[in-house]
N, C-alpha and C. Protein backbone atom coordinates (compact mmCIF):
# COMPACT_ATOMS: atom_id res chain seq x y z
N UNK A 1 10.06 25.32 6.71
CA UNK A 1 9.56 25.44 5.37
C UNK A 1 8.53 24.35 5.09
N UNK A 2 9.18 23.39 5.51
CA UNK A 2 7.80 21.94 5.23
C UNK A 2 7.38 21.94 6.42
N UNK A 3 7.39 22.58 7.13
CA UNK A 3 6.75 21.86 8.31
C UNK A 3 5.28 22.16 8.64
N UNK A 4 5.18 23.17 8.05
CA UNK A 4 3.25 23.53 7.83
C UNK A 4 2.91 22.55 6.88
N UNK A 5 3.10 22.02 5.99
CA UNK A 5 2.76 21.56 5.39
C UNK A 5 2.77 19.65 5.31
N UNK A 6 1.31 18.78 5.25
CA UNK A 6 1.18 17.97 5.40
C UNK A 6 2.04 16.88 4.83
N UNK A 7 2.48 15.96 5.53
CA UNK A 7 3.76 14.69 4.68
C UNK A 7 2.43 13.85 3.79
N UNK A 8 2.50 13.47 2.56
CA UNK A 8 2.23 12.72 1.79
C UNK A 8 2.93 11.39 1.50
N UNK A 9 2.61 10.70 1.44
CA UNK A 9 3.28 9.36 0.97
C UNK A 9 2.57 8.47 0.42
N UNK A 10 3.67 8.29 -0.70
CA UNK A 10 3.12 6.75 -1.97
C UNK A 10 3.31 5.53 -1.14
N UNK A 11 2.41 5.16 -1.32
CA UNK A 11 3.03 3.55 -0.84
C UNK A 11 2.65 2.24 -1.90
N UNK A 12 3.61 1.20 -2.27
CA UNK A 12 3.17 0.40 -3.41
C UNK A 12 3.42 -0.81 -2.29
N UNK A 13 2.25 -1.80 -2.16
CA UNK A 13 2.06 -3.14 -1.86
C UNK A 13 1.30 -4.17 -2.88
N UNK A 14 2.41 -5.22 -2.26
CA UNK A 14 1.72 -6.07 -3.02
C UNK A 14 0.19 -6.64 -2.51
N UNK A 15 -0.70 -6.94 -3.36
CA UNK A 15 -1.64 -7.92 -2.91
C UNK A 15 -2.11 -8.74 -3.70
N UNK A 16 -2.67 -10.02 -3.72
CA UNK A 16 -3.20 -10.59 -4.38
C UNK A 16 -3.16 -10.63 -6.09
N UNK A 17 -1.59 -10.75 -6.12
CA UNK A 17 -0.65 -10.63 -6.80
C UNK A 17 -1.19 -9.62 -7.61
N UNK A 18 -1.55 -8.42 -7.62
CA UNK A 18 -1.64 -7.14 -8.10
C UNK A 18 -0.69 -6.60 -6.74
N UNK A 19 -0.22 -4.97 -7.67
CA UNK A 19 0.23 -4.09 -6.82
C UNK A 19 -0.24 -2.83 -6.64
N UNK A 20 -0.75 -2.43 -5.27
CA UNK A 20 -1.52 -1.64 -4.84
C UNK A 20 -0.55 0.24 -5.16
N UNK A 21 -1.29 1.29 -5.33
CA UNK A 21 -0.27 2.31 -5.39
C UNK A 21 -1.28 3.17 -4.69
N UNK A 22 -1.30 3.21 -3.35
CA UNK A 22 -2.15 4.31 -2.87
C UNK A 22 -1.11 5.49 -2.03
N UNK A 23 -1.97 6.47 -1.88
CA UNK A 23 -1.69 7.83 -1.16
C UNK A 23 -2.33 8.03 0.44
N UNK A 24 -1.48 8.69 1.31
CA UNK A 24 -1.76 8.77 2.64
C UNK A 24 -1.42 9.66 3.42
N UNK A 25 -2.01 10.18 4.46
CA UNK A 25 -0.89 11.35 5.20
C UNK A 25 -0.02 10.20 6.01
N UNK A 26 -0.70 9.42 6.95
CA UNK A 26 0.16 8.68 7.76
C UNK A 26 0.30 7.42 7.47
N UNK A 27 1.62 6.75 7.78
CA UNK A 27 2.14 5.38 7.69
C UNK A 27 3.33 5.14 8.85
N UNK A 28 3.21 4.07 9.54
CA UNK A 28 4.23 3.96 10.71
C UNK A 28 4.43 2.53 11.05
N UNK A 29 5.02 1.86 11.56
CA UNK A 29 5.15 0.81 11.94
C UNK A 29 4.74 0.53 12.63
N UNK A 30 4.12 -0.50 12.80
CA UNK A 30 2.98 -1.09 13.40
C UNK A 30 3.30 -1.50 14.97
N UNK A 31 2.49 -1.67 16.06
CA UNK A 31 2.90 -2.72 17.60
C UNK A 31 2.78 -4.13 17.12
N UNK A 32 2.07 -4.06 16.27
CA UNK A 32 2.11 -5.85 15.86
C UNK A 32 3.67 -5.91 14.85
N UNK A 33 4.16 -6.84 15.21
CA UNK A 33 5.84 -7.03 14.83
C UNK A 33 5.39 -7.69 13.16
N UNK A 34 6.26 -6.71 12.25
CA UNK A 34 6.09 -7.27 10.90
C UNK A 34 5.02 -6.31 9.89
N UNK A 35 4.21 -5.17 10.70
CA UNK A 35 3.05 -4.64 10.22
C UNK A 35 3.58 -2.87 9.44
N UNK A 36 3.24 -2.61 9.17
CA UNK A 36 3.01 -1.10 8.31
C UNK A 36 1.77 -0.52 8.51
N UNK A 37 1.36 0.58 9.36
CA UNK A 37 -0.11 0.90 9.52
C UNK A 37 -0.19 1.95 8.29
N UNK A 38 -0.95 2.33 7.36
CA UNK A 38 -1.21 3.21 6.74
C UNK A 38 -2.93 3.66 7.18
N UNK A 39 -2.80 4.89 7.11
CA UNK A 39 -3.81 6.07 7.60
C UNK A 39 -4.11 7.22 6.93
N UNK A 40 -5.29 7.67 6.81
CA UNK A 40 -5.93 8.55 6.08
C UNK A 40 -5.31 8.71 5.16
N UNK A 41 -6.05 7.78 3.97
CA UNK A 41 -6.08 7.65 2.49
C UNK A 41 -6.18 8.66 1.84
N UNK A 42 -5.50 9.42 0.93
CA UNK A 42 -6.01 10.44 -0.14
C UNK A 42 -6.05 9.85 -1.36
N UNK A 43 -7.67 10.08 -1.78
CA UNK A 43 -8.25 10.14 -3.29
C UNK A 43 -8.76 11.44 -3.52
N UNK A 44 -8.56 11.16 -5.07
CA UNK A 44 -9.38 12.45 -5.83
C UNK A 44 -10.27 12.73 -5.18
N UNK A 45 -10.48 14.06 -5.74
CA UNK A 45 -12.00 14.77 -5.66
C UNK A 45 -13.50 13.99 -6.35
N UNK A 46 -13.89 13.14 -5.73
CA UNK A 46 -15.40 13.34 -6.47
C UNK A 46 -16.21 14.45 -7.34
N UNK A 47 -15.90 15.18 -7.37
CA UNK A 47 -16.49 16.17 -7.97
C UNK A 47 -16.12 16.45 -9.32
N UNK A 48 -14.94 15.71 -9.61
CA UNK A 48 -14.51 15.52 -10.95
C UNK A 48 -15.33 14.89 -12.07
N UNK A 49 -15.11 15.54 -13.34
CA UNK A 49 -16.05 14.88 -14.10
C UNK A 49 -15.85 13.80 -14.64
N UNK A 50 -14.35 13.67 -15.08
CA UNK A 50 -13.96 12.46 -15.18
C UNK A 50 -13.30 11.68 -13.88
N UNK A 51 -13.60 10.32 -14.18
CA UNK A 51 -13.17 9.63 -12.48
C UNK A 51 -12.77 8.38 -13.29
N UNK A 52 -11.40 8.69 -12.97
CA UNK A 52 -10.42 7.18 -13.41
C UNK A 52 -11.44 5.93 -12.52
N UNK A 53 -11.58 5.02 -13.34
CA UNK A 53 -12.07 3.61 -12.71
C UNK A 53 -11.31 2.73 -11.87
N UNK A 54 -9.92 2.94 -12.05
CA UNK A 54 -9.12 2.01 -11.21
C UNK A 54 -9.01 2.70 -10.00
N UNK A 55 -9.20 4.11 -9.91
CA UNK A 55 -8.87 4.96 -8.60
C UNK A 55 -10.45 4.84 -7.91
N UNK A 56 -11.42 4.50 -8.24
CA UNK A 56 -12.54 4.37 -8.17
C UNK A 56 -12.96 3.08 -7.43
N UNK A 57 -12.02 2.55 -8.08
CA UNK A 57 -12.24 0.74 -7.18
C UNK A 57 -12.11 0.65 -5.90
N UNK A 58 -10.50 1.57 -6.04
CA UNK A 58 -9.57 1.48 -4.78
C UNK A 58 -10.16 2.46 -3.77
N UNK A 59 -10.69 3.42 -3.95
CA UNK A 59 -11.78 4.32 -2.91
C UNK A 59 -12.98 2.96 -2.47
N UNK A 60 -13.69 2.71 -3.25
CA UNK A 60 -14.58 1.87 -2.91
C UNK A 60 -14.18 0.59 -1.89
N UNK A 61 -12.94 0.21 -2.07
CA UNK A 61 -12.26 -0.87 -1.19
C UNK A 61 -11.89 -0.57 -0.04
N UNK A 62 -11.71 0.71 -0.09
CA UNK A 62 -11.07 1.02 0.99
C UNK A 62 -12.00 2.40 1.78
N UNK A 63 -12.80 2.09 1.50
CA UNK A 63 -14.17 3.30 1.76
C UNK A 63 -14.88 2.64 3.29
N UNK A 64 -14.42 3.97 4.71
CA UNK A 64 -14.79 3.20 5.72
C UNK A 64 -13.66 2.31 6.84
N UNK A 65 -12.48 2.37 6.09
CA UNK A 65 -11.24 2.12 6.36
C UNK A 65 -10.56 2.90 7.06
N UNK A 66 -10.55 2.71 8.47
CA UNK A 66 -9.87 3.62 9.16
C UNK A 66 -8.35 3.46 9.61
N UNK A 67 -8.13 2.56 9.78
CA UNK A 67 -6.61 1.89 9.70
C UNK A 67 -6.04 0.70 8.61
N UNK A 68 -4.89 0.58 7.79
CA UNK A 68 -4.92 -0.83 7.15
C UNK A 68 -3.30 -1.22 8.01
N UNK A 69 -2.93 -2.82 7.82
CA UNK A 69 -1.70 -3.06 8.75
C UNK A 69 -1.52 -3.78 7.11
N UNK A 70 -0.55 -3.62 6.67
CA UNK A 70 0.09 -4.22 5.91
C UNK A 70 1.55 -5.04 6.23
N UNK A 71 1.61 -6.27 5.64
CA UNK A 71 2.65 -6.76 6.35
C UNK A 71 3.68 -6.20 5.49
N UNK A 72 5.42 -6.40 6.51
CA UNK A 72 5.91 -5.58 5.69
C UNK A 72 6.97 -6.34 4.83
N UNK A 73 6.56 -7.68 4.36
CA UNK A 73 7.28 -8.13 3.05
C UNK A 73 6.41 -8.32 2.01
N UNK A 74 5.23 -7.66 2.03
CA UNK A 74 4.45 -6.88 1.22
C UNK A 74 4.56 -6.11 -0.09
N UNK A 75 5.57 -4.92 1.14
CA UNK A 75 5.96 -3.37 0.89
C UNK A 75 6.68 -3.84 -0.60
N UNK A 76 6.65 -3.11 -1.24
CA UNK A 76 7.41 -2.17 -2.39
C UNK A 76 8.33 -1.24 -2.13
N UNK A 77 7.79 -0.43 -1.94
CA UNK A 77 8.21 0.86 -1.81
C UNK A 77 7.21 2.04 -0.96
N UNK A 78 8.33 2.87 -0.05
CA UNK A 78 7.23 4.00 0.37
C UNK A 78 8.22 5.40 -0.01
N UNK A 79 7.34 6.30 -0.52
CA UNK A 79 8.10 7.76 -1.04
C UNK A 79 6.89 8.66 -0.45
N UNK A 80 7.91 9.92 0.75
CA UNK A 80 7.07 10.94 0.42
C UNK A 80 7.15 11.81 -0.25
N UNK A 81 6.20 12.36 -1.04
CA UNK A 81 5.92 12.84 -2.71
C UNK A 81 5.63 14.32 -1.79
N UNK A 82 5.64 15.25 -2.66
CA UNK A 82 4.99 16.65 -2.33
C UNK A 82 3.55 16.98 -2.97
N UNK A 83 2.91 15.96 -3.77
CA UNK A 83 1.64 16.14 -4.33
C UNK A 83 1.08 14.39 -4.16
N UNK A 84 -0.38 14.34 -3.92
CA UNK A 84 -0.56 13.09 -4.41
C UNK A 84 -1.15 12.50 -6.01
N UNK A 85 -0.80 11.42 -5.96
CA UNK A 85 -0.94 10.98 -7.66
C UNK A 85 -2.23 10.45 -7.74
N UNK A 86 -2.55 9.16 -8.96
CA UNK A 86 -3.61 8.79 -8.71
C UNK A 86 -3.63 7.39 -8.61
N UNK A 87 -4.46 6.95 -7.06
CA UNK A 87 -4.22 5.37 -6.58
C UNK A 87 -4.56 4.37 -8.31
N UNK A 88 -3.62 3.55 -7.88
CA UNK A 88 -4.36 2.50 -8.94
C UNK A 88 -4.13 1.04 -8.26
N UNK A 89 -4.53 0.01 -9.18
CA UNK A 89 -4.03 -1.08 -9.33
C UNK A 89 -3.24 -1.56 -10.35
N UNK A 90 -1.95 -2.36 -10.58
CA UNK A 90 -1.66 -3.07 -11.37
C UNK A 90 -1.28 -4.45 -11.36
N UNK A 91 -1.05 -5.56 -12.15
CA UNK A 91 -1.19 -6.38 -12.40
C UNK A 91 0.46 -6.93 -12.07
N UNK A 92 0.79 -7.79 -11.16
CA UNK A 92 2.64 -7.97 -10.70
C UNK A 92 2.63 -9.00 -11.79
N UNK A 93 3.26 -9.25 -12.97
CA UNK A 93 4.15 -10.08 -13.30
C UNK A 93 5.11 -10.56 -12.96
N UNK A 94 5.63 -10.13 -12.14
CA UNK A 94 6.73 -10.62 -11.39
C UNK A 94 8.45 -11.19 -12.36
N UNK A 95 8.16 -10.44 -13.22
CA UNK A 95 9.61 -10.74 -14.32
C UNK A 95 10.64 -10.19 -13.94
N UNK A 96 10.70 -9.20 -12.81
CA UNK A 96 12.01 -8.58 -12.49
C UNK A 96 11.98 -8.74 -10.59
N UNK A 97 11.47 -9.79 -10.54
CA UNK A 97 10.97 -9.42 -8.63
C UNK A 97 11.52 -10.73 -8.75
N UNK A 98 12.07 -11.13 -7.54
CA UNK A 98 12.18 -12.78 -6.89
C UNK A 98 11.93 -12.48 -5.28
N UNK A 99 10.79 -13.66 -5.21
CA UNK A 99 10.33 -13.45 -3.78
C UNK A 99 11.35 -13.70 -2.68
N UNK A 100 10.93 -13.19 -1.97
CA UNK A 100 11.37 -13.61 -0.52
C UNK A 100 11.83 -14.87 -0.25
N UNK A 101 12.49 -15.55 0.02
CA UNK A 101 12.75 -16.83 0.24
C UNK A 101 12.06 -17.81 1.48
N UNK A 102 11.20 -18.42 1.82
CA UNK A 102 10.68 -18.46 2.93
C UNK A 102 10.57 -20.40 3.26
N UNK A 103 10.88 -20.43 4.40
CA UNK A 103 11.47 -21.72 5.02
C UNK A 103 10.02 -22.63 4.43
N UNK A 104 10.05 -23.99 4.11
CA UNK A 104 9.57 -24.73 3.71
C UNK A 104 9.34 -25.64 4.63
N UNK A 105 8.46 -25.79 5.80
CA UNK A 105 8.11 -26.87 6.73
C UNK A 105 8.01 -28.51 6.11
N UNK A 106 8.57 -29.18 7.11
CA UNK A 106 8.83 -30.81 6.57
C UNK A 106 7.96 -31.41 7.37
N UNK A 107 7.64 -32.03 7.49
CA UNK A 107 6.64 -33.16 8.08
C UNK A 107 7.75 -34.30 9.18
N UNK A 108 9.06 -34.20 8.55
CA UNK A 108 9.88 -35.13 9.34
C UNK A 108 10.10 -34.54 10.86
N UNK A 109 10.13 -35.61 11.82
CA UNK A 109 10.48 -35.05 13.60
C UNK A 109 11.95 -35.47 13.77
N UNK A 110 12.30 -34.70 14.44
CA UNK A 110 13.79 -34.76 14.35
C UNK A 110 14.06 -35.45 15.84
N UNK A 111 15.19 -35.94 15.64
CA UNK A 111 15.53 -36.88 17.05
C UNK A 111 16.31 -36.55 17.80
């Protein structure tokens, strides 16, 4: 029943403390240890008369992009959807998130 039919997937990453919400056919885990490859991006139609600006950015950023490796304490979330939505950006406040915890290097040599 699904199997003619192409897998879609949301994927939300973080970046640069915004969070990314783009669309893709493919995403897999990477040979580089820690990575998420995402592949062939779906955006709107150009041909639309109206063209959301934030989905507009994110084509433009990613225009020419044939593979991205995202690391994967990055990730958000990945869902495959049966339609795609429309990429955006938003802004992480981070009021309900606590990061990752990540080791704090010392300067002291141990004996």
């Amino acid at each position: 029943m699904r199997n003619t039919q192409e897998h879609i997937y949301k994927v939300l990453f973080h970046n640069q403390g915004q969070v990314y919400e783009v669309y893709a056919h493919s995403i897999y885990q990477s040979d580089l240890y820690g990575f998420i490859e995402i592949e062939d991006y779906i955006f709107g139609e150009r041909t639309k008369v109206v063209i959301d600006p934030g989905e507009d950015k994110l084509r433009q950023e990613f225009e020419g992009v044939q593979r991205s490796f995202i690391p994967m304490h990055a990730i958000v979330r990945i869902d495959e959807v049966e339609k795609e939505g429309v990429a955006k950006v938003t802004e992480s406040k981070g009021e309900n998130v606590t990061p990752f915890p990540m080791p704090v290097p010392s300067n002291e040599k141990k004996t």
